[in-house]
C-alpha atoms as a PDB file:
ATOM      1  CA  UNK A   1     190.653  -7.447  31.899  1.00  0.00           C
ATOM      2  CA  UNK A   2     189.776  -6.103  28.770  1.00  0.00           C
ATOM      3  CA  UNK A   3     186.841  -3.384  28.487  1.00  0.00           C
ATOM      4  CA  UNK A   4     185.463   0.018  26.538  1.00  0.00           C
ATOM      5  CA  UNK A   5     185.408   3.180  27.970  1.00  0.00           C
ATOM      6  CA  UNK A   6     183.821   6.466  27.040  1.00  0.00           C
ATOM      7  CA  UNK A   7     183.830   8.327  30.748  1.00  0.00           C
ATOM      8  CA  UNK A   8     187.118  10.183  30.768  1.00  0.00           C
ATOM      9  CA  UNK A   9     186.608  10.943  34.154  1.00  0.00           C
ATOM     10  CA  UNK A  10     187.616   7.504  35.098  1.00  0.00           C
ATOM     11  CA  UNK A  11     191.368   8.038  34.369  1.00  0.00           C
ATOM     12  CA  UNK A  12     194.229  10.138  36.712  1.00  0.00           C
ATOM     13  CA  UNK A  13     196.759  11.622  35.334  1.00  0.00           C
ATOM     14  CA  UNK A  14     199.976   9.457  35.941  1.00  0.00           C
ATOM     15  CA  UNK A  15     203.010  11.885  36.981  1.00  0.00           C
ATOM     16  CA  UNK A  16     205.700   9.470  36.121  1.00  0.00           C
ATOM     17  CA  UNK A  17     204.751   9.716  32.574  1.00  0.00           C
ATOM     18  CA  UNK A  18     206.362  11.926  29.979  1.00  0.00           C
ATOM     19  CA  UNK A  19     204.912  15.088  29.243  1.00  0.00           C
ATOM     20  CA  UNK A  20     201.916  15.253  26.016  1.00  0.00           C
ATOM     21  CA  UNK A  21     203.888  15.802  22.962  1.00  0.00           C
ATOM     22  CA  UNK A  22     201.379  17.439  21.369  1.00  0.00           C
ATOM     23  CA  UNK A  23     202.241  17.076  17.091  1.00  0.00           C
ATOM     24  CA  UNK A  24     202.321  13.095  18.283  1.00  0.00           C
ATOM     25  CA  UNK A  25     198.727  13.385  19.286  1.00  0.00           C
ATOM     26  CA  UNK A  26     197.433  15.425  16.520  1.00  0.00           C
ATOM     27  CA  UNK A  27     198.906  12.289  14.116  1.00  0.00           C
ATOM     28  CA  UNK A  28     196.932  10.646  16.152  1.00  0.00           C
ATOM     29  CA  UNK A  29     193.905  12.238  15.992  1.00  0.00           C
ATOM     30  CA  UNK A  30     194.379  12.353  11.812  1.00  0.00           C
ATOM     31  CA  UNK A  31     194.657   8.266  11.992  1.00  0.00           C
ATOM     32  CA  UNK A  32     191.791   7.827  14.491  1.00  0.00           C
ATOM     33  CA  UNK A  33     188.983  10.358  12.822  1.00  0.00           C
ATOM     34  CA  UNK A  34     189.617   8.267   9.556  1.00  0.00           C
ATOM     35  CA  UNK A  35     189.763   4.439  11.444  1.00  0.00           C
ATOM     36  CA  UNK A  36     188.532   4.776  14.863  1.00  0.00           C
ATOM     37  CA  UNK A  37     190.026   4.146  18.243  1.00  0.00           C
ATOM     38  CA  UNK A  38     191.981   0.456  16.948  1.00  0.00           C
ATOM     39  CA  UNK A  39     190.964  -2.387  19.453  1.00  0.00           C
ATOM     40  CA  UNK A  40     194.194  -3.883  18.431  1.00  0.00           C
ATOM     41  CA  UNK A  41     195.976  -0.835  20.528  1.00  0.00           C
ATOM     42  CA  UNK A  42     194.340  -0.555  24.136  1.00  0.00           C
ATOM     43  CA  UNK A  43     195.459   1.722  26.634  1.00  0.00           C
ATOM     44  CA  UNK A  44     197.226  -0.391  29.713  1.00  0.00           C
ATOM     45  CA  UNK A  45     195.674   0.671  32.761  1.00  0.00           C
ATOM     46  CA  UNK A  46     195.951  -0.545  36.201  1.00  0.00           C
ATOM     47  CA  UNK A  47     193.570   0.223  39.420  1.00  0.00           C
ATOM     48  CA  UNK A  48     194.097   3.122  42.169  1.00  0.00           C
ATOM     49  CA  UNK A  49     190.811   3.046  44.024  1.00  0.00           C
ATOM     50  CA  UNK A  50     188.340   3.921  41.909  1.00  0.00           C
ATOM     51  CA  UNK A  51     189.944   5.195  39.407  1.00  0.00           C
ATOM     52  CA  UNK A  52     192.253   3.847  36.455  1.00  0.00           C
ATOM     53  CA  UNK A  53     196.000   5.267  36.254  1.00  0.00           C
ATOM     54  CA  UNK A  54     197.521   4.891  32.500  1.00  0.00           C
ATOM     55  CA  UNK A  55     200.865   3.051  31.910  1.00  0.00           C
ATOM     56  CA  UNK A  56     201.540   3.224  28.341  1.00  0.00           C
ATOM     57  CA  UNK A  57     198.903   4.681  26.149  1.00  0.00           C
ATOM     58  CA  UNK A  58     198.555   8.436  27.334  1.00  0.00           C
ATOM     59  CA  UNK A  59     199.158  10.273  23.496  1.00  0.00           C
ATOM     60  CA  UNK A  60     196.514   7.660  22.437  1.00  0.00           C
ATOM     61  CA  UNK A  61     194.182   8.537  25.041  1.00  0.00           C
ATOM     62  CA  UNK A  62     194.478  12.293  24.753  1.00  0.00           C
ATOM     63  CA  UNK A  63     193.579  12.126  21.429  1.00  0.00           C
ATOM     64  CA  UNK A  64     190.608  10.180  21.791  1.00  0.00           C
ATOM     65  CA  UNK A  65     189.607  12.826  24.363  1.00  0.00           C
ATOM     66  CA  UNK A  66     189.633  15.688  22.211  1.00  0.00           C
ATOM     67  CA  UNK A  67     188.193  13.551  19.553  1.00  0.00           C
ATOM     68  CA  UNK A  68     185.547  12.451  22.363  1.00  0.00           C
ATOM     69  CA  UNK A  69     185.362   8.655  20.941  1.00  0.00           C
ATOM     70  CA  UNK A  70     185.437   5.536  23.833  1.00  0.00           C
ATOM     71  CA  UNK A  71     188.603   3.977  24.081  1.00  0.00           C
ATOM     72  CA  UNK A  72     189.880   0.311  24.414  1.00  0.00           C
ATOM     73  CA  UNK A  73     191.850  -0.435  27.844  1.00  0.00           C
ATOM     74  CA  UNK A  74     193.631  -3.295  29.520  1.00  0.00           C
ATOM     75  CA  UNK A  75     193.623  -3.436  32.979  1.00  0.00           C
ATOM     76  CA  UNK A  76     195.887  -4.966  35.031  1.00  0.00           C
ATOM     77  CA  UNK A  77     197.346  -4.957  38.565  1.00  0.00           C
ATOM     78  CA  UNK A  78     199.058  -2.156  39.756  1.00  0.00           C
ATOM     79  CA  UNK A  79     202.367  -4.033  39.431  1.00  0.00           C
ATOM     80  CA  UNK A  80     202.213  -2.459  36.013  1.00  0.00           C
ATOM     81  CA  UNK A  81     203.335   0.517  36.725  1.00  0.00           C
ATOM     82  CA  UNK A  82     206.543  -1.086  37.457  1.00  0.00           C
ATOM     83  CA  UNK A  83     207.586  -2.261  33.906  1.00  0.00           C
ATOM     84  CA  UNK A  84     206.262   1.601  32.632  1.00  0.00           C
ATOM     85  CA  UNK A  85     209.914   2.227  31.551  1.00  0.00           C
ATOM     86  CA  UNK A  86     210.464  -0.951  30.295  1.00  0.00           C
ATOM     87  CA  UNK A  87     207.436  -0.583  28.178  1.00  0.00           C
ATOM     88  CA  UNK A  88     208.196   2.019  26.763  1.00  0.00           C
ATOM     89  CA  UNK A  89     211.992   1.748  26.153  1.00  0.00           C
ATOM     90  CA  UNK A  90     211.223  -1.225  23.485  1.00  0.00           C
ATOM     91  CA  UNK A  91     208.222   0.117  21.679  1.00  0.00           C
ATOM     92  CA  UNK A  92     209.774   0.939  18.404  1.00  0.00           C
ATOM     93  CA  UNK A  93     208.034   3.330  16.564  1.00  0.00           C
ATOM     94  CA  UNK A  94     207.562   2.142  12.892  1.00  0.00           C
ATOM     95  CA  UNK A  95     209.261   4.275  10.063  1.00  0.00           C
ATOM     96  CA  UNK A  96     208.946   4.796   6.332  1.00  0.00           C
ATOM     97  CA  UNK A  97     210.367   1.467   5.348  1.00  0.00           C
ATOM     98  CA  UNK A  98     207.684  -0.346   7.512  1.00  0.00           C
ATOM     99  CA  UNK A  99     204.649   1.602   6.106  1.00  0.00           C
ATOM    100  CA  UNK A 100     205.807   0.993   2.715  1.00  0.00           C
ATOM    101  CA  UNK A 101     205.839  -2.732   3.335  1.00  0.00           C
ATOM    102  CA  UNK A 102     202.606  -1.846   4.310  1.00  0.00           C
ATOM    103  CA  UNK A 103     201.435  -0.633   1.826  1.00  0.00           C
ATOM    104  CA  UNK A 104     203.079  -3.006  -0.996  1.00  0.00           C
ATOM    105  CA  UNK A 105     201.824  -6.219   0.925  1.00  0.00           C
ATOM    106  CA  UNK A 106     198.192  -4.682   0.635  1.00  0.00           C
ATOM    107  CA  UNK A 107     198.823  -4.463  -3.462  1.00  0.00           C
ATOM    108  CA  UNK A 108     199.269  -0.655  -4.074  1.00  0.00           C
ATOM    109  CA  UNK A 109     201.213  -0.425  -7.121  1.00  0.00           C
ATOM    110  CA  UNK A 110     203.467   2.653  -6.311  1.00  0.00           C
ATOM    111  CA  UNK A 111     204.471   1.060  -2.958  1.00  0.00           C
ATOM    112  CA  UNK A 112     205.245  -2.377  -4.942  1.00  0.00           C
ATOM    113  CA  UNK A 113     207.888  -0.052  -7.320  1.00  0.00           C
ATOM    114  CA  UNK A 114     209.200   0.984  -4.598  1.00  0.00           C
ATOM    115  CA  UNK A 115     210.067  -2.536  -3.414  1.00  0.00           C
ATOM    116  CA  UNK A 116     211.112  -3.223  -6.957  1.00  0.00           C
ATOM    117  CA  UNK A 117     213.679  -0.592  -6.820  1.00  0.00           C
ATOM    118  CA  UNK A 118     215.426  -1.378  -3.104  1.00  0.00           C
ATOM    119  CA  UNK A 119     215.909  -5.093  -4.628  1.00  0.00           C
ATOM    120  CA  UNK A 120     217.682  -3.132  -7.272  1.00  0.00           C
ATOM    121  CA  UNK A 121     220.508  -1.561  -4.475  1.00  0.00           C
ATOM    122  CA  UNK A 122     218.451   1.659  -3.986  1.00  0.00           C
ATOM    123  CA  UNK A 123     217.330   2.223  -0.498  1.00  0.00           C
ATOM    124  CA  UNK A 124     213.493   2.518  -0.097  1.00  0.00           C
ATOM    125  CA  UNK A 125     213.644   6.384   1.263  1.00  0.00           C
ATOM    126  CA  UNK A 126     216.137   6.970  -1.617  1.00  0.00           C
ATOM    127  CA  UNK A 127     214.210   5.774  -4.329  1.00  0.00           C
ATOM    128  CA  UNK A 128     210.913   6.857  -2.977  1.00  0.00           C
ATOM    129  CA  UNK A 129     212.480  10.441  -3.286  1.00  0.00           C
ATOM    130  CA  UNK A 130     214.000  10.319  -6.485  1.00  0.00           C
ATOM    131  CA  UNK A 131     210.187   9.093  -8.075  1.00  0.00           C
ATOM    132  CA  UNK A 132     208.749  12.399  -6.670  1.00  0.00           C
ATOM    133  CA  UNK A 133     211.263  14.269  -8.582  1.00  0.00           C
ATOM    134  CA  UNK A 134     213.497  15.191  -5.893  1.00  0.00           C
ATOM    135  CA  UNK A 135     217.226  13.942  -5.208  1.00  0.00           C
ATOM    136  CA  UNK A 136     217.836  10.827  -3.038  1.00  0.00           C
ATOM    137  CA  UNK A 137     218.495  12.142  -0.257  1.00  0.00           C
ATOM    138  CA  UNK A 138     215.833  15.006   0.092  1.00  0.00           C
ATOM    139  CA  UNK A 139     213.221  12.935   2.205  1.00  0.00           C
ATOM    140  CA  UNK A 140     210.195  15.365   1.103  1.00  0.00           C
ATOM    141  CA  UNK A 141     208.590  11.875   0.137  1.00  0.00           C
ATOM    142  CA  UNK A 142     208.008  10.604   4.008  1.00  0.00           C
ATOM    143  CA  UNK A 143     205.006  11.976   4.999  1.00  0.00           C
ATOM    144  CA  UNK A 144     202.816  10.886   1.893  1.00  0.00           C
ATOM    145  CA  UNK A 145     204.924   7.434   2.159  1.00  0.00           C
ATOM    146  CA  UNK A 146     203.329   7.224   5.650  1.00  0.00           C
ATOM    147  CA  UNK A 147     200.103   7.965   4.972  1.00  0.00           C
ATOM    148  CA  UNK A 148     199.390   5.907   1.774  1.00  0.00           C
ATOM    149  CA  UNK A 149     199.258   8.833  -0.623  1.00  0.00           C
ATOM    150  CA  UNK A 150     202.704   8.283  -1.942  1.00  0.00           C
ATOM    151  CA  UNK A 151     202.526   8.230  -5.880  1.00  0.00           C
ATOM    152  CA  UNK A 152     205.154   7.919  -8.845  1.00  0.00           C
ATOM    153  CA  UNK A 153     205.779  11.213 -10.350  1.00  0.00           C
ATOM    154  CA  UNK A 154     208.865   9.958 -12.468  1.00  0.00           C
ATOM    155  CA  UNK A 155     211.039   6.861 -12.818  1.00  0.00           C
ATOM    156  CA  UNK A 156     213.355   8.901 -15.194  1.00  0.00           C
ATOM    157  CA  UNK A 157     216.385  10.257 -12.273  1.00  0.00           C
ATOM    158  CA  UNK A 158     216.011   6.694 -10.868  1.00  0.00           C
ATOM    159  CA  UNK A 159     216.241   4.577 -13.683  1.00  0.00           C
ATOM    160  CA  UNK A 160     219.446   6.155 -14.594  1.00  0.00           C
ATOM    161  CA  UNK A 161     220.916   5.319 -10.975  1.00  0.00           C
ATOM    162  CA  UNK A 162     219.715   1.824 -11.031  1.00  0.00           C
ATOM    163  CA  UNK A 163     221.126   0.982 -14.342  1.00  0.00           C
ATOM    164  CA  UNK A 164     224.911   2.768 -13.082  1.00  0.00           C
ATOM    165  CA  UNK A 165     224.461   0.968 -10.441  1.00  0.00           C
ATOM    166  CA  UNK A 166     223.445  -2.530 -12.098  1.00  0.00           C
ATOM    167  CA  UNK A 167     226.554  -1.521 -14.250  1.00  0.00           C
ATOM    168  CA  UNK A 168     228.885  -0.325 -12.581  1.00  0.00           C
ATOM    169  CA  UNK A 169     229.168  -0.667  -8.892  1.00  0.00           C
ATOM    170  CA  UNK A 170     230.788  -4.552  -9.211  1.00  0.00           C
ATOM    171  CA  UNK A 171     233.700  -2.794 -10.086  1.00  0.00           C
ATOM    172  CA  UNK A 172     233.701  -0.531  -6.509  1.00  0.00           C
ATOM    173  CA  UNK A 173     231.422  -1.322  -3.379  1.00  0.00           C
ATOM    174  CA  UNK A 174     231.598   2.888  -2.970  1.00  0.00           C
ATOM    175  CA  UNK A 175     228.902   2.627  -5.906  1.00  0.00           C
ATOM    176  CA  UNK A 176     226.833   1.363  -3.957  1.00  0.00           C
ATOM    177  CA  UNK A 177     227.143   3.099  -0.914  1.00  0.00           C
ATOM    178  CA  UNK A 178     224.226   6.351  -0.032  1.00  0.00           C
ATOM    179  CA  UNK A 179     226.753   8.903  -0.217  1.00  0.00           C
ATOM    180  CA  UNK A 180     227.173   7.937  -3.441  1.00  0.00           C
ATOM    181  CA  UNK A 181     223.388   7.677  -4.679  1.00  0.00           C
ATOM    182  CA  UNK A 182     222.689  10.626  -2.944  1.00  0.00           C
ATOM    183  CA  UNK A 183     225.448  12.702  -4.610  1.00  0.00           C
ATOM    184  CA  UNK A 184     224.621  11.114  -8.090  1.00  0.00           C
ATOM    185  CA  UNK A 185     220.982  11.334  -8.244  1.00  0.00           C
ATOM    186  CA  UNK A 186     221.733  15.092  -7.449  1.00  0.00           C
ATOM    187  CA  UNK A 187     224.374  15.820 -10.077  1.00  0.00           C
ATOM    188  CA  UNK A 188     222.023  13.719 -12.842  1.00  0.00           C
ATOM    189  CA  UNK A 189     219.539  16.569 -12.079  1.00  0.00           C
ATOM    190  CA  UNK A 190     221.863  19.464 -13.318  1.00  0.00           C
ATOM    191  CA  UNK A 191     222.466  20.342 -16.541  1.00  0.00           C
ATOM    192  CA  UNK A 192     225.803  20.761 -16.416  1.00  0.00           C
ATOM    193  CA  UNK A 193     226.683  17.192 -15.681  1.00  0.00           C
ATOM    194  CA  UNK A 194     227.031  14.539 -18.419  1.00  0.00           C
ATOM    195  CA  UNK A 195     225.918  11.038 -17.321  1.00  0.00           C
ATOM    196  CA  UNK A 196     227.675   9.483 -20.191  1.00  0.00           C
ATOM    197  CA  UNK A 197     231.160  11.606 -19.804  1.00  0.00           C
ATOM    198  CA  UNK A 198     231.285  10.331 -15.926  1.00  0.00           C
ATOM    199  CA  UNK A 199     230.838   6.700 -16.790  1.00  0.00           C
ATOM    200  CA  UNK A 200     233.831   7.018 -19.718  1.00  0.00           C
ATOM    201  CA  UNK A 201     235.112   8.719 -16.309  1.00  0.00           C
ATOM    202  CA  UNK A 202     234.833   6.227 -14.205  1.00  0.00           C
ATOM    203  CA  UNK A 203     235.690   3.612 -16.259  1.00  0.00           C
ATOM    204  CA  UNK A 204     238.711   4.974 -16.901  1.00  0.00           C
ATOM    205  CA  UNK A 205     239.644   6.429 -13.152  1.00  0.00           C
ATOM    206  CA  UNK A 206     237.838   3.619 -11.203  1.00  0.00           C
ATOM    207  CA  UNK A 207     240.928   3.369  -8.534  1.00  0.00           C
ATOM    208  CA  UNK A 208     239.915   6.802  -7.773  1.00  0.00           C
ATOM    209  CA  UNK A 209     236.113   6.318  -6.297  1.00  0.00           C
ATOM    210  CA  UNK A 210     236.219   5.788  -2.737  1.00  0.00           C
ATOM    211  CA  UNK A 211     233.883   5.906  -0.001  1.00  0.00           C
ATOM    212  CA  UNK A 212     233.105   8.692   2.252  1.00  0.00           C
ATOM    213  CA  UNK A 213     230.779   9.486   5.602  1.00  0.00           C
ATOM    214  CA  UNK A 214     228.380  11.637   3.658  1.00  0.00           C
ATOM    215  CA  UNK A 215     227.395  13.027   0.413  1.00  0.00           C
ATOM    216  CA  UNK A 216     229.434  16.670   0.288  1.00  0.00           C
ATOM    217  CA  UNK A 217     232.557  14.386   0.465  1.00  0.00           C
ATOM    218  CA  UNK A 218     231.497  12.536  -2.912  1.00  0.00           C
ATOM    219  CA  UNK A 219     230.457  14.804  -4.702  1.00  0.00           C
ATOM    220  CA  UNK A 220     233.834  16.165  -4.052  1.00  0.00           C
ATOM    221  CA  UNK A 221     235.139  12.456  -5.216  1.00  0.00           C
ATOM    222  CA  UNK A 222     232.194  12.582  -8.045  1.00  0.00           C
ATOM    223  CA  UNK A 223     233.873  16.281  -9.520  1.00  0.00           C
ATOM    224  CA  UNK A 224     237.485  15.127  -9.122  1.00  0.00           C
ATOM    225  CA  UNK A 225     237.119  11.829 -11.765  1.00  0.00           C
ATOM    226  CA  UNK A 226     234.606  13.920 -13.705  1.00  0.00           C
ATOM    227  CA  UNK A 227     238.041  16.359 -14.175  1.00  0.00           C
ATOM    228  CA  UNK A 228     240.356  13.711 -13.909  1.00  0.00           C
ATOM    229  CA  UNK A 229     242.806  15.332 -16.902  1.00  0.00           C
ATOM    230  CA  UNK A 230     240.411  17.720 -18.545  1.00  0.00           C
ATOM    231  CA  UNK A 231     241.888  20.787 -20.075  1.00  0.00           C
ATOM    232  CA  UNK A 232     238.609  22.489 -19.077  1.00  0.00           C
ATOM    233  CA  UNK A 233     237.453  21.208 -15.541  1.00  0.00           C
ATOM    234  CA  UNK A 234     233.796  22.004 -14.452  1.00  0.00           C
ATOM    235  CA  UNK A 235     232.800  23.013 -11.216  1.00  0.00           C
ATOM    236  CA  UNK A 236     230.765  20.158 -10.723  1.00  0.00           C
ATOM    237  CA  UNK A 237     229.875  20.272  -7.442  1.00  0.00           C
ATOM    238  CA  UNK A 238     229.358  23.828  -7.533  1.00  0.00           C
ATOM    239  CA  UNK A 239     226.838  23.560 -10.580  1.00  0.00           C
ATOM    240  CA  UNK A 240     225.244  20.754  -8.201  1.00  0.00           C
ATOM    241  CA  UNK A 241     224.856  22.624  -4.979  1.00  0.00           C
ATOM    242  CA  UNK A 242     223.398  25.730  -7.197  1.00  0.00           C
ATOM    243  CA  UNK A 243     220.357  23.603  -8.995  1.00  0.00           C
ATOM    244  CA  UNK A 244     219.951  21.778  -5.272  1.00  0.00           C
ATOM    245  CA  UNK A 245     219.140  25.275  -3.550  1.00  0.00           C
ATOM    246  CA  UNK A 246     216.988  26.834  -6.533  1.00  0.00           C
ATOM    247  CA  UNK A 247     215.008  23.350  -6.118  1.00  0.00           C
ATOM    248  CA  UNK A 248     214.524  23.445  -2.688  1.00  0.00           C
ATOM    249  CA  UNK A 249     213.760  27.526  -3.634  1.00  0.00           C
ATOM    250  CA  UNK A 250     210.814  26.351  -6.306  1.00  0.00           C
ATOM    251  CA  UNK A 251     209.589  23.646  -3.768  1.00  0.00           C
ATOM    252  CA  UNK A 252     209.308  26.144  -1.032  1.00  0.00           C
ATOM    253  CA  UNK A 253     207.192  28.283  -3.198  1.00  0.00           C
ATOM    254  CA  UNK A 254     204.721  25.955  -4.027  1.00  0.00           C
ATOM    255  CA  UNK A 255     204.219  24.850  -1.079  1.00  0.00           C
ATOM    256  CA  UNK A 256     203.289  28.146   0.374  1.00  0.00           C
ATOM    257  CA  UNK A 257     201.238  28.214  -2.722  1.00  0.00           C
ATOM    258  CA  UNK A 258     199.486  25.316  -1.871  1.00  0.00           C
ATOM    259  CA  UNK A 259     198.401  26.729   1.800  1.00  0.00           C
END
């Protein structure tokens, strides 16, 4: 049975269920002041006396409390409490590749790029990164991604690792890996590194590009063709890891700024 209620008083607290995480129900809160309790989500309830006993549902419901709006519930027999865990266990909680889907499928252009892009061999949180001027791999991009604000700063960083890729990664599957985006998207960012030298690089040296577990190990592989036979080798990933911090320096700043 399906019904509204606005009497909190009608609910017990159920002991068996995890404990309020409280940053969960202040999202909640955010999404609820700006659309409303959603019918689509009730709380599942089920019967003790006179009173209802929640079995999945309790962040929703504590944020409709504080918010003081009625709530949507399902109630059902008390047998419900028995599949609590299993409830739970298989809700998956949607991430940023699901709310840009979103997003895209309801036309917003930015979201739609972003699409554009992963069919291009760039991962969505990847790309979405890289167009907020920020390496591949930062992930400052998630929160606005999730909460529709997400907007194109720049397609400049990743338009130069889609084309290397579109060029170049037929020649070595490591080209394509996210070690490997990461790393480059970051060393395209510093000065110091010459897009054009490292594909006369890797053309020449392609034996040499292999994949790794994570993105310190290529840029180790990245600065070792880069040098392959120079008279005058460059701390690559040194120049790299430098510009990375006095970014993440600069975005610190403003953001303090900003509060």
């Amino acid at each position: 049975m399906k019904k509204t209620i606005s009497k909190y008083s009608e609910f017990i607290h159920n002991h068996e269920q995890r404990p309020i995480i409280q940053s969960h129900v202040k999202k909640l809160m955010e999404s609820m002041k700006e659309f409303g309790f959603l019918e689509s989500k009730p709380i599942q309830c089920y019967r003790k006396g006179f009173k209802l006993v929640v079995v999945d549902g309790h962040h929703r419901l504590a944020a409709a409390m504080q918010l003081n709006i009625a709530v949507e519930v399902v109630i059902e027999n008390d047998q419900a409490q028995e599949t609590m865990g299993a409830v739970n266990s298989i809700v998956k909680k949607w991430d940023s590749k699901d709310f840009i889907r979103m997003y895209a499928t309801r036309g917003n252009p930015h979201y739609v790029k972003l699409i554009e892009y992963n069919e291009k061999g760039i991962p969505l949180t990847m790309a979405a990164s890289m167009l907020i001027r920020n390496a591949a791999a930062s992930g400052n991009a998630n929160k606005s991604i999730q909460d529709g604000s997400f907007e194109i700063k720049t397609t400049e960083i990743i338009d130069k690792v889609a084309d290397f890729i579109d060029e170049f990664a037929s020649m070595n599957s490591a080209l394509r890996s996210r070690p490997f985006i990461a790393a480059i998207s970051k060393c395209i960012m510093c000065d110091e590194f010459s897009l054009e030298t490292f594909k006369q690089r890797i053309k020449e040296n392609i034996q040499m590009m292999k994949k790794t577990s994570n993105e310190d190990q290529m840029l180790s592989v990245i600065e070792a063709i880069y040098n392959h036979r120079s008279r005058s080798p460059i701390p690559i990933k040194f120049f790299v890891e430098s510009a990375s911090k006095d970014r993440n320096a600069a975005n610190i700043g403003t953001n303090k700024k900003q509060k």
